[in-house]
Protein backbone atom coordinates (compact mmCIF):
# COMPACT_ATOMS: atom_id res chain seq x y z
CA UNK A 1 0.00 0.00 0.00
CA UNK A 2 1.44 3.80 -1.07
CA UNK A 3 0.66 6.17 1.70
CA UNK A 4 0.88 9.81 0.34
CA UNK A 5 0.43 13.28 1.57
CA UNK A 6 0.02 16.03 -0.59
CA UNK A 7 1.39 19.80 0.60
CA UNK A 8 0.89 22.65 -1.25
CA UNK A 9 -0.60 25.99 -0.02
CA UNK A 10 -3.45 25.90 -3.27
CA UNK A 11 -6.39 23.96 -2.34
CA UNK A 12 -7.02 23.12 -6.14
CA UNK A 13 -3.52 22.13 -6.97
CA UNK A 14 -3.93 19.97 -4.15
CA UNK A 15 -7.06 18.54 -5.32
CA UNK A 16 -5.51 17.99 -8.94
CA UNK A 17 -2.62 16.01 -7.50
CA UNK A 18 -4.90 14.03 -5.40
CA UNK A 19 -6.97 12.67 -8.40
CA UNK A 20 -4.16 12.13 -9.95
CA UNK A 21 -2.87 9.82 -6.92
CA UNK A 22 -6.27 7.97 -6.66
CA UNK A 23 -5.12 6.49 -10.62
CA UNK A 24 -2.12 4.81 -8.64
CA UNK A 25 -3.33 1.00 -7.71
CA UNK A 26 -2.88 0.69 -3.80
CA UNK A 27 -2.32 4.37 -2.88
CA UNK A 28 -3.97 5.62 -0.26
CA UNK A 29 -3.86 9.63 0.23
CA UNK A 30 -3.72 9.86 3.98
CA UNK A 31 -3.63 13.56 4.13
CA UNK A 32 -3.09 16.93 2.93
CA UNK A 33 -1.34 20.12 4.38
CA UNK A 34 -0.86 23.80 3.15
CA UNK A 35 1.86 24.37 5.53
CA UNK A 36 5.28 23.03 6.41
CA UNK A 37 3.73 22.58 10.17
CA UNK A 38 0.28 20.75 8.95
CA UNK A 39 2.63 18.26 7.05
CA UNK A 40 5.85 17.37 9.70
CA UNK A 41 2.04 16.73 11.73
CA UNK A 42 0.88 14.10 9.12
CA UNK A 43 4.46 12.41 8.65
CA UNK A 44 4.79 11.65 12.41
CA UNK A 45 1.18 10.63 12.76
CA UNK A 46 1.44 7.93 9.01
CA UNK A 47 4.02 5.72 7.78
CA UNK A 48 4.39 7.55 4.86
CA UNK A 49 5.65 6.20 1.45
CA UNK A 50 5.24 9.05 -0.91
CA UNK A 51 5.00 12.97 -0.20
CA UNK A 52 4.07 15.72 -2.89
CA UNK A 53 5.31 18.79 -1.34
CA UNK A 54 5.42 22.36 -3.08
CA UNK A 55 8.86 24.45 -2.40
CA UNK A 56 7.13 27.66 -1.28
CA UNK A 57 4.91 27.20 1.49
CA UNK A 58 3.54 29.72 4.14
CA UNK A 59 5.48 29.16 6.93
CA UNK A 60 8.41 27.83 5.38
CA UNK A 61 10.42 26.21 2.73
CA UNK A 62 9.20 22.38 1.22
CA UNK A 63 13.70 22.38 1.28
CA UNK A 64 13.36 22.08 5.07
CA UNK A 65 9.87 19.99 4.81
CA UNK A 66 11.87 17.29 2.50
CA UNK A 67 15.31 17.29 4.84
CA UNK A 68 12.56 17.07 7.99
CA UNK A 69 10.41 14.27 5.76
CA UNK A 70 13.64 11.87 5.31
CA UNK A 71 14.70 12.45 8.71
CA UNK A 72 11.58 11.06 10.53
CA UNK A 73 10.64 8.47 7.22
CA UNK A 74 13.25 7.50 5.56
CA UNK A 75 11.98 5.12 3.56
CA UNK A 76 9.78 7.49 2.15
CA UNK A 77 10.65 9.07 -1.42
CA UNK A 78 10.07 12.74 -1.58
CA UNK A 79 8.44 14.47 -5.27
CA UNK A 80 8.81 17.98 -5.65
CA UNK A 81 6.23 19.94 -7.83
CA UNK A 82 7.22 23.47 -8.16
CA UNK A 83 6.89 26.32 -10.57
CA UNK A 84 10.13 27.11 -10.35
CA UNK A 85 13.07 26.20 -12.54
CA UNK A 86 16.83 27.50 -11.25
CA UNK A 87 19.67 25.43 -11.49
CA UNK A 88 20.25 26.22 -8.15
CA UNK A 89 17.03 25.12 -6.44
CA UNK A 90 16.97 22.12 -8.76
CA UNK A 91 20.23 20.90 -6.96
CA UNK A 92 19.58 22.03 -3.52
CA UNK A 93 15.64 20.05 -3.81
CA UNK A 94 17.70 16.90 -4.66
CA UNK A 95 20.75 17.47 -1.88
CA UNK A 96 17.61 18.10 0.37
CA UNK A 97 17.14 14.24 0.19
CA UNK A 98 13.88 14.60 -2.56
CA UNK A 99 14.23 12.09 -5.29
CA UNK A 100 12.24 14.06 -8.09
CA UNK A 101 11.90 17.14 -9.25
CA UNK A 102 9.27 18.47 -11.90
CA UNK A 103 7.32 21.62 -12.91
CA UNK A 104 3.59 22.54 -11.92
CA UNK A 105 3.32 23.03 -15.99
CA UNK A 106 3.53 19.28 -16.66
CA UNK A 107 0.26 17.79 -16.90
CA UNK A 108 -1.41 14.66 -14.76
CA UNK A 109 0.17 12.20 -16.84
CA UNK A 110 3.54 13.68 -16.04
CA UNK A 111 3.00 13.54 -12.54
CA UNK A 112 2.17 9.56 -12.50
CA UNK A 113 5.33 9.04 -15.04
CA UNK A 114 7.03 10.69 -12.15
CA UNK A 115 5.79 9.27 -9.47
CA UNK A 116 6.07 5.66 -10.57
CA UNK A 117 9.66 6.56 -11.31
CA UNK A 118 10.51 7.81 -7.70
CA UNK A 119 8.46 4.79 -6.02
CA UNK A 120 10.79 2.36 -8.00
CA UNK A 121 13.81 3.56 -6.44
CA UNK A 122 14.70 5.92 -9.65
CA UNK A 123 15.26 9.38 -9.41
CA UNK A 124 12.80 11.33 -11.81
CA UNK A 125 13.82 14.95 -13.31
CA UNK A 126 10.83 16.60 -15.62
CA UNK A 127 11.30 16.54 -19.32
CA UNK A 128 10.54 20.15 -19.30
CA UNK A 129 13.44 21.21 -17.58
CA UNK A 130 15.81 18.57 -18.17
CA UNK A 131 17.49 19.96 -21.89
CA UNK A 132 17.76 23.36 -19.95
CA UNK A 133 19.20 22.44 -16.57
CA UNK A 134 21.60 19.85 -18.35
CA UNK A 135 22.59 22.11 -21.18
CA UNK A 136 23.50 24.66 -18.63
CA UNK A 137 25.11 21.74 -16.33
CA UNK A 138 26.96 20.92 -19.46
CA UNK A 139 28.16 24.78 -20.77
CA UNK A 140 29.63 24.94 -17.52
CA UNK A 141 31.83 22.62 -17.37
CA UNK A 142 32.54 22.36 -20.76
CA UNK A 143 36.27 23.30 -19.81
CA UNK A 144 36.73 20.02 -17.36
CA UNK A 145 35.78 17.33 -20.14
CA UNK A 146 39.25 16.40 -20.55
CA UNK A 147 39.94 15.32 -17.49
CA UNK A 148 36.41 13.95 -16.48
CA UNK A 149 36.90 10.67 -17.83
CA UNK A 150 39.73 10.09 -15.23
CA UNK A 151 37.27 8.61 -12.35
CA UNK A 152 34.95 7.13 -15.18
CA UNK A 153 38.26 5.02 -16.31
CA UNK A 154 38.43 3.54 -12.28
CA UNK A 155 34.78 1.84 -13.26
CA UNK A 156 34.71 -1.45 -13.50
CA UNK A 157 32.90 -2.81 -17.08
CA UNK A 158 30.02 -3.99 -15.27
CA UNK A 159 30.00 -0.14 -13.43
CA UNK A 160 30.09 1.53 -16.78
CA UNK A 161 27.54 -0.27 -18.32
CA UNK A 162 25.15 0.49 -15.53
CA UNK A 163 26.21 4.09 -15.32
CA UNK A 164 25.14 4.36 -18.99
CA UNK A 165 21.83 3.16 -18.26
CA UNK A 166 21.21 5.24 -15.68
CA UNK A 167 21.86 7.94 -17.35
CA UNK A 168 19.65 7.15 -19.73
CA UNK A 169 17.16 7.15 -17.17
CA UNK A 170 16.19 3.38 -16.60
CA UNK A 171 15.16 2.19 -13.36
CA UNK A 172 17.03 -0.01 -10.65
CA UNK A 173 14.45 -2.78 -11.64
CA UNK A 174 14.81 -2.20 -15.38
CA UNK A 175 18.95 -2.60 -15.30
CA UNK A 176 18.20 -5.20 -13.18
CA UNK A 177 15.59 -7.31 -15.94
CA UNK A 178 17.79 -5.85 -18.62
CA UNK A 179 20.80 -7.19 -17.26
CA UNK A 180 19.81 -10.29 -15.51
CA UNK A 181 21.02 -9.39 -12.36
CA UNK A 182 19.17 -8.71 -9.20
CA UNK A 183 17.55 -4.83 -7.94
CA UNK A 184 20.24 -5.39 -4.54
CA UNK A 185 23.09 -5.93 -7.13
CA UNK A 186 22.10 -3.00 -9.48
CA UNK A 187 21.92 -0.48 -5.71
CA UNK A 188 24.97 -1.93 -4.71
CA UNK A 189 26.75 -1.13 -8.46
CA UNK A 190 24.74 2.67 -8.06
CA UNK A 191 26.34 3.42 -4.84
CA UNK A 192 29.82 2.42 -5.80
CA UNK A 193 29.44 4.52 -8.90
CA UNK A 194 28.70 7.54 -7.03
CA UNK A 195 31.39 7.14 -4.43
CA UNK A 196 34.09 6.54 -7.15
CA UNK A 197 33.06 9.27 -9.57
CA UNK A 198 32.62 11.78 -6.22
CA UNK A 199 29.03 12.68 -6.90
CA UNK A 200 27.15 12.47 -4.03
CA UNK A 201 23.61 13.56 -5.67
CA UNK A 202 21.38 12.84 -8.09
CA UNK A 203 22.39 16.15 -9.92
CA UNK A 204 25.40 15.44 -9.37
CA UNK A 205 25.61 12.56 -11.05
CA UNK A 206 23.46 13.65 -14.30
CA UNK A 207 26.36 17.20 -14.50
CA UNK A 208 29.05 14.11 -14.75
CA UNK A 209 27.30 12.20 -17.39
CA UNK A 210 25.93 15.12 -19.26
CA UNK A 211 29.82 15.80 -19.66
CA UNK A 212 30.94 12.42 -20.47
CA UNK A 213 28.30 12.83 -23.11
CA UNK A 214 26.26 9.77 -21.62
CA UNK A 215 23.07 12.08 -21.55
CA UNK A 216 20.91 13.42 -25.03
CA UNK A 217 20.54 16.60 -24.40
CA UNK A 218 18.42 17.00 -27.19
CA UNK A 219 15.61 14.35 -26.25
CA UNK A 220 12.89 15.59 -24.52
CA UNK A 221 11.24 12.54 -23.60
């Protein structure tokens, strides 16, 4: 069962994202909040799986919500929705512990196709901002591209290969059918990756590829 809350300070919004949620087999919206308080309320009082939560909220930032989220649940795989688009905020939402991040322009079927990615242990970055964020991940640092290879030339073959899929956005579970090897193995392989390349995020991880040249920048889906 998917236990969700839903936080965002517009009552329709909220309402939007909630029918969208009810399309989910076995989820179960257990709550909403319009306020960083109403929500760190609902996470200590469910065993949340899943929380929508907006960046700008009354009494606070959904940054602080997400860090606060993890800390008491941290099973539980944060989605931000926002309307805004920085670099910047993009990086800090994922260092904040949130495993997607997408705009309040995409429509419903953009929120499920991101919210089946972060409940399967992927980390989910909208379409609509992707080719922006990575081609401005990718202009700066252009100028590094001859030495970035160095830490991607310490992978092991089996490391590079799953890198590459990563990057191109598969799943833990579809590396792991794809390559016949288990969703513990294909973690495992993730985690090693990041510690050897030194990139600690999500973002992180997507600047390094865009610059290996892993990533399309020019496919939008």
């Amino acid at each position: 069962m998917i236990r969700a809350i839903v936080v965002d300070d517009h009552p329709v919004f909220r309402l939007g994202l909630r029918t969208q949620l009810t399309q989910l087999p076995q989820c179960q919206v257990v709550g909403e909040a319009h306020t960083v308080a109403e929500a760190l309320q609902l996470t200590k009082r469910h065993d949340l799986n899943l929380a929508l939560v907006d960046i700008t909220l009354p009494d606070g930032s959904g940054l602080d919500l997400t860090r606060e989220i993890k800390r008491l649940r941290p099973n539980a795989v944060v989605l931000i929705i926002s309307m805004h688009n920085h670099i910047d905020l993009v990086a800090a939402a994922f260092q904040a512990g949130a495993s997607g991040y997408m705009s309040k322009e995409s429509g419903g079927a953009g929120i499920l196709q991101a919210v089946e990615k972060v409940l399967s242990g992927s980390q989910y970055l909208d379409g609509t901002l992707s080719p922006a964020i990575l081609g401005a991940i990718q202009a700066k640092n252009r100028h590094l591209h001859s030495t970035g290879t160095e830490a991607y030339n310490t992978l092991s073959l089996r490391e590079q290969q799953i890198m590459r899929l990563l990057a191109q956005g598969l799943s833990p579970e579809e590396i792991a059918s794809k390559l016949y090897i288990s969703k513990k193995t294909v973690l495992n392989h993730r985690y090693s990756i990041m510690q050897k390349l030194g990139t600690p995020t999500p973002l992180a991880f997507m600047r390094y590829a865009a610059r290996l040249g892993l990533i399309d920048l020019e496919d939008d889906n």
